[in-house]
Protein backbone atom coordinates (compact mmCIF):
# COMPACT_ATOMS: atom_id res chain seq x y z
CA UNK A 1 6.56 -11.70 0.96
CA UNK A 2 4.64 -10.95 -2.67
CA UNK A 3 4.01 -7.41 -3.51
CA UNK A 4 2.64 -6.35 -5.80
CA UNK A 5 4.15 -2.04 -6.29
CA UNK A 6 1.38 -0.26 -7.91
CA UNK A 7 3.11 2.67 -11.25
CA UNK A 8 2.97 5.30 -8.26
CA UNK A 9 5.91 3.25 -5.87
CA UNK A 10 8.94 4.73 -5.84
CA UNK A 11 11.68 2.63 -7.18
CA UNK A 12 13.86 3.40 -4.39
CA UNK A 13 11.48 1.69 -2.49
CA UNK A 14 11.22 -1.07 -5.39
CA UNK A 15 15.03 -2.12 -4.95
CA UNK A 16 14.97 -1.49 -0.66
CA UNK A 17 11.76 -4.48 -0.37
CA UNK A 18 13.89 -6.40 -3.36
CA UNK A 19 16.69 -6.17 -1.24
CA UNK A 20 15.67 -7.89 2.29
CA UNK A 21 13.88 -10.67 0.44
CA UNK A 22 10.54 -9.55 -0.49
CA UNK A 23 9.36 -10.69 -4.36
CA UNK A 24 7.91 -7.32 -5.87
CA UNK A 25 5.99 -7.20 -9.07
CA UNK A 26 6.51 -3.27 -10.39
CA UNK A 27 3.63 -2.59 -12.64
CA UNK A 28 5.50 -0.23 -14.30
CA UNK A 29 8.06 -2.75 -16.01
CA UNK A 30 5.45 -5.53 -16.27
CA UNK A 31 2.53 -5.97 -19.65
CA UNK A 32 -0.15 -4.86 -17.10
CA UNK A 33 1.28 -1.33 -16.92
CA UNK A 34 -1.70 1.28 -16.85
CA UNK A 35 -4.36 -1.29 -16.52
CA UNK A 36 -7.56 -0.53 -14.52
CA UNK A 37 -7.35 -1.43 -10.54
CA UNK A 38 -10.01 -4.27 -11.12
CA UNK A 39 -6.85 -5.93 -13.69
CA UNK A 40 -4.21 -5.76 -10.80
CA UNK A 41 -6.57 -6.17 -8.01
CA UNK A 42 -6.97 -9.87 -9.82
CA UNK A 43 -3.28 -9.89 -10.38
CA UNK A 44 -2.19 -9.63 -6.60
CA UNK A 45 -5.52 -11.86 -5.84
CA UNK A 46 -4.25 -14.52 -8.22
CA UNK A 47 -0.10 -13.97 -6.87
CA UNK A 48 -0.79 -14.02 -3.35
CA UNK A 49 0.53 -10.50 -3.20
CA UNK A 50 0.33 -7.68 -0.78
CA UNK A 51 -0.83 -4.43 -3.14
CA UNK A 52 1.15 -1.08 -1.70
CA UNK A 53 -0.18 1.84 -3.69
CA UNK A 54 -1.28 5.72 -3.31
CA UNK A 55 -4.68 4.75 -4.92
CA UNK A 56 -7.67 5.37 -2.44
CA UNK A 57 -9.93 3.27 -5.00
CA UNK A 58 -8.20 0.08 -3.33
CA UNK A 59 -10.11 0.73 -0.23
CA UNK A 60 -13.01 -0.26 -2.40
CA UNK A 61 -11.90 -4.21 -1.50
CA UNK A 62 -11.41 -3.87 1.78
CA UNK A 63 -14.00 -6.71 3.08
CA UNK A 64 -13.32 -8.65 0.27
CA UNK A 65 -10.58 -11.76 0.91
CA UNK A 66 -7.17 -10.09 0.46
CA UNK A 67 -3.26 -10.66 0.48
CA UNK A 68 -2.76 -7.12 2.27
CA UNK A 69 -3.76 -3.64 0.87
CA UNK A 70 -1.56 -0.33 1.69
CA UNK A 71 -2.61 2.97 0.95
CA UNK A 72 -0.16 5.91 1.44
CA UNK A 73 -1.72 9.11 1.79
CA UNK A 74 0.22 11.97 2.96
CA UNK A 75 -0.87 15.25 1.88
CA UNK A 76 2.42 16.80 0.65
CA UNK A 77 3.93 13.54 -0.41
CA UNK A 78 7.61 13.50 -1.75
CA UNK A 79 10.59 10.33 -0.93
CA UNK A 80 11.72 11.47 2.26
CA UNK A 81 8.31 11.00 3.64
CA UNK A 82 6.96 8.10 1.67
CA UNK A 83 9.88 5.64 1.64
CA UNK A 84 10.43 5.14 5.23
CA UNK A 85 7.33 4.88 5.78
CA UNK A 86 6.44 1.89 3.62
CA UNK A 87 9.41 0.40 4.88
CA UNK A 88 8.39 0.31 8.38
CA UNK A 89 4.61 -0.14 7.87
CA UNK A 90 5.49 -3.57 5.72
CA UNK A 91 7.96 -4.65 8.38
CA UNK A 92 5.72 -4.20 11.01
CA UNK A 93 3.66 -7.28 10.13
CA UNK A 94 4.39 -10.79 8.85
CA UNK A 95 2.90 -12.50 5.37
CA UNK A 96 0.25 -14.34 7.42
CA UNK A 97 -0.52 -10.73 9.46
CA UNK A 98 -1.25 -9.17 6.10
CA UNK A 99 -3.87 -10.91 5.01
CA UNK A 100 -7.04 -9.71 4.79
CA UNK A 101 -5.07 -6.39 6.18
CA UNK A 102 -5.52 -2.85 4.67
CA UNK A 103 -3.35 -0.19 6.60
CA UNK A 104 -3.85 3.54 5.19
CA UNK A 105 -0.50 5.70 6.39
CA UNK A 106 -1.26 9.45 6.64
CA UNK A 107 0.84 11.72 8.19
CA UNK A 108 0.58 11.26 11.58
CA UNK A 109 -1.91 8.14 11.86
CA UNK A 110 -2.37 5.07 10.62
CA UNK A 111 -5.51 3.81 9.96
CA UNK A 112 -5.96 -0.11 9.65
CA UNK A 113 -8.88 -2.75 8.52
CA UNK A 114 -9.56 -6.32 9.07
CA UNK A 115 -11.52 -7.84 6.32
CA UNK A 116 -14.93 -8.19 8.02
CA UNK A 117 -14.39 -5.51 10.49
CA UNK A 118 -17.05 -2.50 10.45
CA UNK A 119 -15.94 0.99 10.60
């Protein structure tokens, strides 16, 4: 799968998707490093790619045609917490199950869209 690993993604978590297969983009060692969300929101649009960021502003696009949007936001986030987590959440559904998909970890829940869907 395309992902695209917004500057907050660990890069423990980086190398882990790199290393069963995925193709990650990490903004941080690409020329679009600390560019608005509107300039990688085209990026992943444009790539196919699933965006995985701590960024609430993403949920802005959540009706809009997407590749896949996760938000993580725990409230006393650290890697313990966030890097299993990402790793399940993106196993738990296929390429084709992402699209148009936003899923928003917290703590305990997990909150998920369908582009179109009204909540």
């Amino acid at each position: 799968m395309k992902i695209l690993a917004d500057e907050n993604t660990l890069r423990m978590t980086i190398q882990a998707l790199r290393s069963v297969g995925h193709d990650v983009l990490d903004v941080r060692d690409s020329t679009v490093k600390g560019s608005e969300d509107e300039v990688l929101w085209t990026i992943a649009q444009h790539d196919g790619r699933l965006i995985v960021t701590t960024d609430k502003d993403f949920a802005q696009y959540r009706n809009e045609p997407h590749f896949g949007i996760l938000i993580v936001r725990l409230r006393q986030p650290n890697r313990h917490k966030i890097h299993p987590r990402i790793m399940q959440v993106i196993a738990q559904y296929s390429a084709t199950e992402w699209a148009g998909l936003m899923v928003v970890m917290r703590d305990t829940v997990q909150s998920i869209w369908r582009v179109g869907q009204n909540r």
